[in-house]
N, C-alpha and C. Protein backbone atom coordinates (compact mmCIF):
# COMPACT_ATOMS: atom_id res chain seq x y z
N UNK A 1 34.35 -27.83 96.58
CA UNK A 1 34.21 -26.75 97.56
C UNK A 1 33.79 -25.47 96.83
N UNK A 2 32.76 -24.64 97.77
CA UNK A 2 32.50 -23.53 96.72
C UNK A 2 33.33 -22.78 96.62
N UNK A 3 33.20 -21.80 95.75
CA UNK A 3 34.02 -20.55 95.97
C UNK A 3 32.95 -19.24 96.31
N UNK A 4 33.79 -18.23 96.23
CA UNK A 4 33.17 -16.73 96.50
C UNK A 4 33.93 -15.47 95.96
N UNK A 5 33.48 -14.50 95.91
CA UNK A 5 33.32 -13.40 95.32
C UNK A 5 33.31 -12.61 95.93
N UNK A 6 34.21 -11.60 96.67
CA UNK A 6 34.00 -10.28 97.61
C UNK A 6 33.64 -9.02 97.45
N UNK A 7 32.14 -8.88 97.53
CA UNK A 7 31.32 -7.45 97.10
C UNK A 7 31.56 -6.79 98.46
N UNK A 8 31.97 -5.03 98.34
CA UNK A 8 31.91 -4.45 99.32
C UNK A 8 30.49 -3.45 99.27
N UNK A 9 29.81 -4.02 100.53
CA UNK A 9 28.47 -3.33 100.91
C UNK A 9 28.38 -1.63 101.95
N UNK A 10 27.47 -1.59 101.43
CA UNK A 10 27.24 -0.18 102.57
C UNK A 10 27.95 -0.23 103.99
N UNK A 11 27.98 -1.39 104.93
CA UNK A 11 28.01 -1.79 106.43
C UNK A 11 29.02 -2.76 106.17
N UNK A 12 29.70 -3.29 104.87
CA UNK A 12 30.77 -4.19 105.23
C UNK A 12 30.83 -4.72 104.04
N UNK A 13 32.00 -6.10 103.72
CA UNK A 13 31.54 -6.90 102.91
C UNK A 13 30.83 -7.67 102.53
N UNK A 14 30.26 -8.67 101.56
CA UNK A 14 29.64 -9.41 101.72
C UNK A 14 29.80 -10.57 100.50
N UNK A 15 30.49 -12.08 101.02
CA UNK A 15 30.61 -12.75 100.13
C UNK A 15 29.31 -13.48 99.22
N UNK A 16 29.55 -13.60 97.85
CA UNK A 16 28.36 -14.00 97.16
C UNK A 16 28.87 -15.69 96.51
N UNK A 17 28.45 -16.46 96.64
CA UNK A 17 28.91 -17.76 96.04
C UNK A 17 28.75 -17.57 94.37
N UNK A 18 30.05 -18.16 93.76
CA UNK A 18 30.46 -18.35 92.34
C UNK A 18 30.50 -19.62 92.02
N UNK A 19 30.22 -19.58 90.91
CA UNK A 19 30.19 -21.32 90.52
C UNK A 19 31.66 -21.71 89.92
N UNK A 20 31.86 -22.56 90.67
CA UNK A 20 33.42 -23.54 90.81
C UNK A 20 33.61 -22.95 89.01
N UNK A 21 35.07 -22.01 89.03
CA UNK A 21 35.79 -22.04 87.63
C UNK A 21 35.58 -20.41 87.03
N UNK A 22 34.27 -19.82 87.98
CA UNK A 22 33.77 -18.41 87.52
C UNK A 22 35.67 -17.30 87.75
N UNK A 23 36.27 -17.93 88.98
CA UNK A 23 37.26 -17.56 89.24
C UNK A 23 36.87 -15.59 90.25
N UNK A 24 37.46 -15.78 91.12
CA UNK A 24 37.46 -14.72 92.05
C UNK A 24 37.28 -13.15 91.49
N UNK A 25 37.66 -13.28 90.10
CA UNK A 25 37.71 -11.49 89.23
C UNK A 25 38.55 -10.84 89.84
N UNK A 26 39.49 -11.43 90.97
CA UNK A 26 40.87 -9.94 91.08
C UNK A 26 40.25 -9.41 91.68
N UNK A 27 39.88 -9.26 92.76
CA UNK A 27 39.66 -8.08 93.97
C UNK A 27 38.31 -8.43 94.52
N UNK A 28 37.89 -7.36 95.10
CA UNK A 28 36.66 -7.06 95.64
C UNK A 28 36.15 -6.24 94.50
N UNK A 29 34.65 -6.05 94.75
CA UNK A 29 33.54 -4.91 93.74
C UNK A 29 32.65 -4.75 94.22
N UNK A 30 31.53 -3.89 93.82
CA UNK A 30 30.69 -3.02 94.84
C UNK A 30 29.56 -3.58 94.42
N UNK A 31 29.22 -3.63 95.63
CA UNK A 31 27.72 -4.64 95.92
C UNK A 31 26.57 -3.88 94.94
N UNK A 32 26.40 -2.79 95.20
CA UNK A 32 25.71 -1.48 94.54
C UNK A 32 25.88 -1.97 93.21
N UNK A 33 27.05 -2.29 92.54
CA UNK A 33 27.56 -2.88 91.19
C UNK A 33 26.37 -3.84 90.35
N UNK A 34 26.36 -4.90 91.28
CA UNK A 34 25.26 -5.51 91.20
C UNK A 34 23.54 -5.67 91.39
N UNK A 35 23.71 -4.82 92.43
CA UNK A 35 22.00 -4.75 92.54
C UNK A 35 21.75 -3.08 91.80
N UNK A 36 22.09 -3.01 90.88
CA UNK A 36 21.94 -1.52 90.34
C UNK A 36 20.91 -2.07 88.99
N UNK A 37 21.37 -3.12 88.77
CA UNK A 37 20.71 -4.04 87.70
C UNK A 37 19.15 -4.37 87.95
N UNK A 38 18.70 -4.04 88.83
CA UNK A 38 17.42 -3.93 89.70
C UNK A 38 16.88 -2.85 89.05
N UNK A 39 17.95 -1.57 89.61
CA UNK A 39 17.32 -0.09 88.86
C UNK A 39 16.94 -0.36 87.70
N UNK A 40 17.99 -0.59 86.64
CA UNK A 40 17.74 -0.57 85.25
C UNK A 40 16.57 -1.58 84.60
N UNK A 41 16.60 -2.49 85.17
CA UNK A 41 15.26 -3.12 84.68
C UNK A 41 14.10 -2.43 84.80
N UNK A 42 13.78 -1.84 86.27
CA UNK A 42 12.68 -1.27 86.98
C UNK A 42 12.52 -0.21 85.56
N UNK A 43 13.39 0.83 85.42
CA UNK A 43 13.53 1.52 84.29
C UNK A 43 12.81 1.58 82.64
N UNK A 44 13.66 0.36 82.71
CA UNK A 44 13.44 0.14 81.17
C UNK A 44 12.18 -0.24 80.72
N UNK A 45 11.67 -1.39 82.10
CA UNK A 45 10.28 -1.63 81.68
C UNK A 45 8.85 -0.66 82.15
N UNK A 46 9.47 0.31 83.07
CA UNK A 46 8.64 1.58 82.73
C UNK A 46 8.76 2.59 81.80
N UNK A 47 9.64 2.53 81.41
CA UNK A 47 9.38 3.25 79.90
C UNK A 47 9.02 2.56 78.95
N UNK A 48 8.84 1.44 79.03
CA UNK A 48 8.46 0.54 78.09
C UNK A 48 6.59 1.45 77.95
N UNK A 49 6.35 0.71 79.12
CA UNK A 49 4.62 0.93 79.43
C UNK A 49 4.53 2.40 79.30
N UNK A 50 5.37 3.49 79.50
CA UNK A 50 4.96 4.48 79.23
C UNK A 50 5.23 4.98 77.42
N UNK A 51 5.49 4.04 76.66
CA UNK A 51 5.26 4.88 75.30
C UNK A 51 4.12 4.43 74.52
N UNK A 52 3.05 3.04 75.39
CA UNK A 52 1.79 2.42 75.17
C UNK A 52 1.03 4.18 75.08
N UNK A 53 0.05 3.61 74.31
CA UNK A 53 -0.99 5.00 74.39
C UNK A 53 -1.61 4.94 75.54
N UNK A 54 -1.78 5.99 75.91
CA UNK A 54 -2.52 6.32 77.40
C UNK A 54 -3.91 4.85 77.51
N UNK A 55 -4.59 5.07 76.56
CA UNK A 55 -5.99 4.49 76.97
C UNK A 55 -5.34 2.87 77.21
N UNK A 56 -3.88 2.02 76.23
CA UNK A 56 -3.39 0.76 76.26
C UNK A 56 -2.29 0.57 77.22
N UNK A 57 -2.15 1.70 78.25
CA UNK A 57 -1.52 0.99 79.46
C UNK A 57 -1.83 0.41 80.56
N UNK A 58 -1.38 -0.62 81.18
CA UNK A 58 -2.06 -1.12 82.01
C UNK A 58 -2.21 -0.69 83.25
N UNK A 59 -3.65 -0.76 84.10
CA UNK A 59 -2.99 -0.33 85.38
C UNK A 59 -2.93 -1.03 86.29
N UNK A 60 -1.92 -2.15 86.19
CA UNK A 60 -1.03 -2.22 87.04
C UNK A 60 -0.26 -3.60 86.63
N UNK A 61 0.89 -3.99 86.26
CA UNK A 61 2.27 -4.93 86.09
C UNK A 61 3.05 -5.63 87.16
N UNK A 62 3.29 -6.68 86.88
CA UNK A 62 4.37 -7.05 87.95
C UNK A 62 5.18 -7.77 87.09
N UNK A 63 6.68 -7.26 87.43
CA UNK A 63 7.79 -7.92 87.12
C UNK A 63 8.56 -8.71 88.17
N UNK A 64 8.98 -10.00 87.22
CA UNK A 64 9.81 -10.63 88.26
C UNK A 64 11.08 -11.36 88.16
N UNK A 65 11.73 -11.46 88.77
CA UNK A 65 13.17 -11.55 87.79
C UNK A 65 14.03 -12.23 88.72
N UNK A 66 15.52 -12.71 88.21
CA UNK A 66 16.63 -13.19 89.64
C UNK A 66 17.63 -12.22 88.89
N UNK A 67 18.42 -12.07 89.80
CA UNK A 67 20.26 -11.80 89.49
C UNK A 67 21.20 -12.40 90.42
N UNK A 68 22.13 -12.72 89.47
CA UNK A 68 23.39 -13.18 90.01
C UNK A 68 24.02 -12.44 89.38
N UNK A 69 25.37 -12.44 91.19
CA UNK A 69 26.54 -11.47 90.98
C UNK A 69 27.72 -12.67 90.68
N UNK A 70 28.59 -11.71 89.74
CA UNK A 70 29.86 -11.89 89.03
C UNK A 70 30.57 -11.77 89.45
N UNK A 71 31.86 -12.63 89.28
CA UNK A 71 33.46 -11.54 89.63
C UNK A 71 33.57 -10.29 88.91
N UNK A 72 34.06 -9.36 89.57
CA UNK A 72 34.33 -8.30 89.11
C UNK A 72 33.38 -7.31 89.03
N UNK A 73 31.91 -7.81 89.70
CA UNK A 73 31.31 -6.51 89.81
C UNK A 73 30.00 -6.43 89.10
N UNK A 74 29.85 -7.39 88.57
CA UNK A 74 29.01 -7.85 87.40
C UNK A 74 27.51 -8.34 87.61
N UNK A 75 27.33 -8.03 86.96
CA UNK A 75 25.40 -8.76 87.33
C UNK A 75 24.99 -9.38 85.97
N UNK A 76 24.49 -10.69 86.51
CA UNK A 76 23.09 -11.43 85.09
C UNK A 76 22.09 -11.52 85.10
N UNK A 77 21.05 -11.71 84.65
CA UNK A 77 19.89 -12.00 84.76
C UNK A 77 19.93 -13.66 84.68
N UNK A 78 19.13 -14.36 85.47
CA UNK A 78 19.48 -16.16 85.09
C UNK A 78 17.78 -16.41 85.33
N UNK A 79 17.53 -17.45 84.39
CA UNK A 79 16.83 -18.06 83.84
C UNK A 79 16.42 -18.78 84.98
N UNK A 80 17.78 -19.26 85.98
CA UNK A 80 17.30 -20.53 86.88
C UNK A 80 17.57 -19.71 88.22
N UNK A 81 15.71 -19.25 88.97
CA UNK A 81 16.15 -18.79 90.31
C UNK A 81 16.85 -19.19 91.52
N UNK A 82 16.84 -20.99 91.45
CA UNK A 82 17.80 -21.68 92.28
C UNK A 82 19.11 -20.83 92.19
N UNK A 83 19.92 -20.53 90.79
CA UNK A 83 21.18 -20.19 91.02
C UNK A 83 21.37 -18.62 90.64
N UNK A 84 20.36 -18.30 91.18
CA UNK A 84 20.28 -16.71 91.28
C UNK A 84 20.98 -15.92 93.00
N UNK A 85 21.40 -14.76 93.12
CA UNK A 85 21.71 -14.41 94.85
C UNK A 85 20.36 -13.68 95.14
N UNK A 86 19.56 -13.11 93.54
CA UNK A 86 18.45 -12.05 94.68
C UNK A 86 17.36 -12.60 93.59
N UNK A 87 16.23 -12.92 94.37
CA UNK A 87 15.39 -12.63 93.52
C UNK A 87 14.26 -11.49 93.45
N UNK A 88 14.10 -10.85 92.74
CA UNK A 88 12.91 -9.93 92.75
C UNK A 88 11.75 -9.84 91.86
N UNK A 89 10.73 -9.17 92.32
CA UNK A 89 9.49 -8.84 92.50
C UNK A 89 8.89 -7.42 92.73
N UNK A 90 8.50 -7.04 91.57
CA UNK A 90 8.14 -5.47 91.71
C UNK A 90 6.72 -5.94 91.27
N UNK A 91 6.16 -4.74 91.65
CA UNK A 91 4.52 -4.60 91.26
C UNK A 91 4.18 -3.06 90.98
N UNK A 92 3.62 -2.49 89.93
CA UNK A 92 3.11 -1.28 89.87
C UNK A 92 1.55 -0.85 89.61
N UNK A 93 1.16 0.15 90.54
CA UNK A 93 -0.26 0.06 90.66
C UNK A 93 -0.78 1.73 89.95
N UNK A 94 -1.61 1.83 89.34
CA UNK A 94 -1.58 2.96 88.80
C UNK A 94 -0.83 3.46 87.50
N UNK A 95 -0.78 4.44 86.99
CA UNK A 95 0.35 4.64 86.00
C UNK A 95 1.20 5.47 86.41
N UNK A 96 2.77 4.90 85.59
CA UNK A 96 3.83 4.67 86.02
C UNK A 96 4.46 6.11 85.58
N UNK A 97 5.04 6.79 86.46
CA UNK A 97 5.46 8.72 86.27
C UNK A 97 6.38 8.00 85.15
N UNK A 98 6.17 9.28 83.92
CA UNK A 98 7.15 9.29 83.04
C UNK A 98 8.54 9.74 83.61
N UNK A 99 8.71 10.61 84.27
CA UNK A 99 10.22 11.63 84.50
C UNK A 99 10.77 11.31 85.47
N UNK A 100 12.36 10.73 85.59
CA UNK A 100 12.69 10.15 86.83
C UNK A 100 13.06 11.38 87.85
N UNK A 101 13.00 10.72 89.00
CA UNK A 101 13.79 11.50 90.14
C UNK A 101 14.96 11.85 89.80
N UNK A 102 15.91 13.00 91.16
CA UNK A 102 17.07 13.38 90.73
C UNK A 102 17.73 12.24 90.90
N UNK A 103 17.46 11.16 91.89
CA UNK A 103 18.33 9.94 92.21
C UNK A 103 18.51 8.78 90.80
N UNK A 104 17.39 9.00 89.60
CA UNK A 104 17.43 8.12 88.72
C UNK A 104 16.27 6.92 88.61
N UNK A 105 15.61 7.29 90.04
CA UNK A 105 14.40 6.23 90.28
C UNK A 105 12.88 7.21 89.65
N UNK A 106 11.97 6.18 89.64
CA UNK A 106 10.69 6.81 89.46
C UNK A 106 10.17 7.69 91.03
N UNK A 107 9.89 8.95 90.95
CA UNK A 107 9.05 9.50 91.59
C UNK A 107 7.94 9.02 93.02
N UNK A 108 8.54 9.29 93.75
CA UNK A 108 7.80 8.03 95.01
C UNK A 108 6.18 9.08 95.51
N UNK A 109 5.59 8.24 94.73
CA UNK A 109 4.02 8.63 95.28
C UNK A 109 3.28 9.02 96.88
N UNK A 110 3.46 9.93 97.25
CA UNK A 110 3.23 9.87 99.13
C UNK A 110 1.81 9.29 99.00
């Protein structure tokens, strides 16, 4: 039987399936906890492309990735998207603003 994991979301909770033995982590944890791991990738690999020399960046990347959530709040990156909860897919077109927003994200282009 599976088990689960109780992340509390914006609008409520929301259980995430754990693999039999991961064990519950003692409470609930914040959904945000986990998909924040989204941000930081998005992040890292734009600063990546932004310390390329201007003329060797590309214009335009796509990253793509899974995460699975943890007990306790936790996020991984997994290898196998079957046993991933999100998978994502970013794409960037143009070059990528060096200086983040006040929120911590890149600069939203109107």
């Amino acid at each position: 039987m599976p088990e689960y994991a109780t992340f509390q979301g914006p609008a409520g909770s929301v259980l995430l399936e754990i693999a039999e033995g991961e064990g519950a982590g003692g409470g609930s944890a914040d959904l945000r906890d986990v998909t924040r791991v989204i941000q930081d990738v998005a992040i890292a690999a734009s600063s990546e492309i932004e310390r390329l020399a201007r003329d060797k960046r590309p214009t335009e990347f796509e990253l793509a990735f899974a995460v699975r959530g943890l007990p306790g709040g936790q996020a991984a990156l997994v290898l196998d998207p079957d046993q991933a909860h999100f998978r994502v897919s970013m794409r960037w077109n143009g070059l990528v603003p060096q200086v983040p927003g006040p929120d911590g994200l890149p600069p939203r282009v109107p």
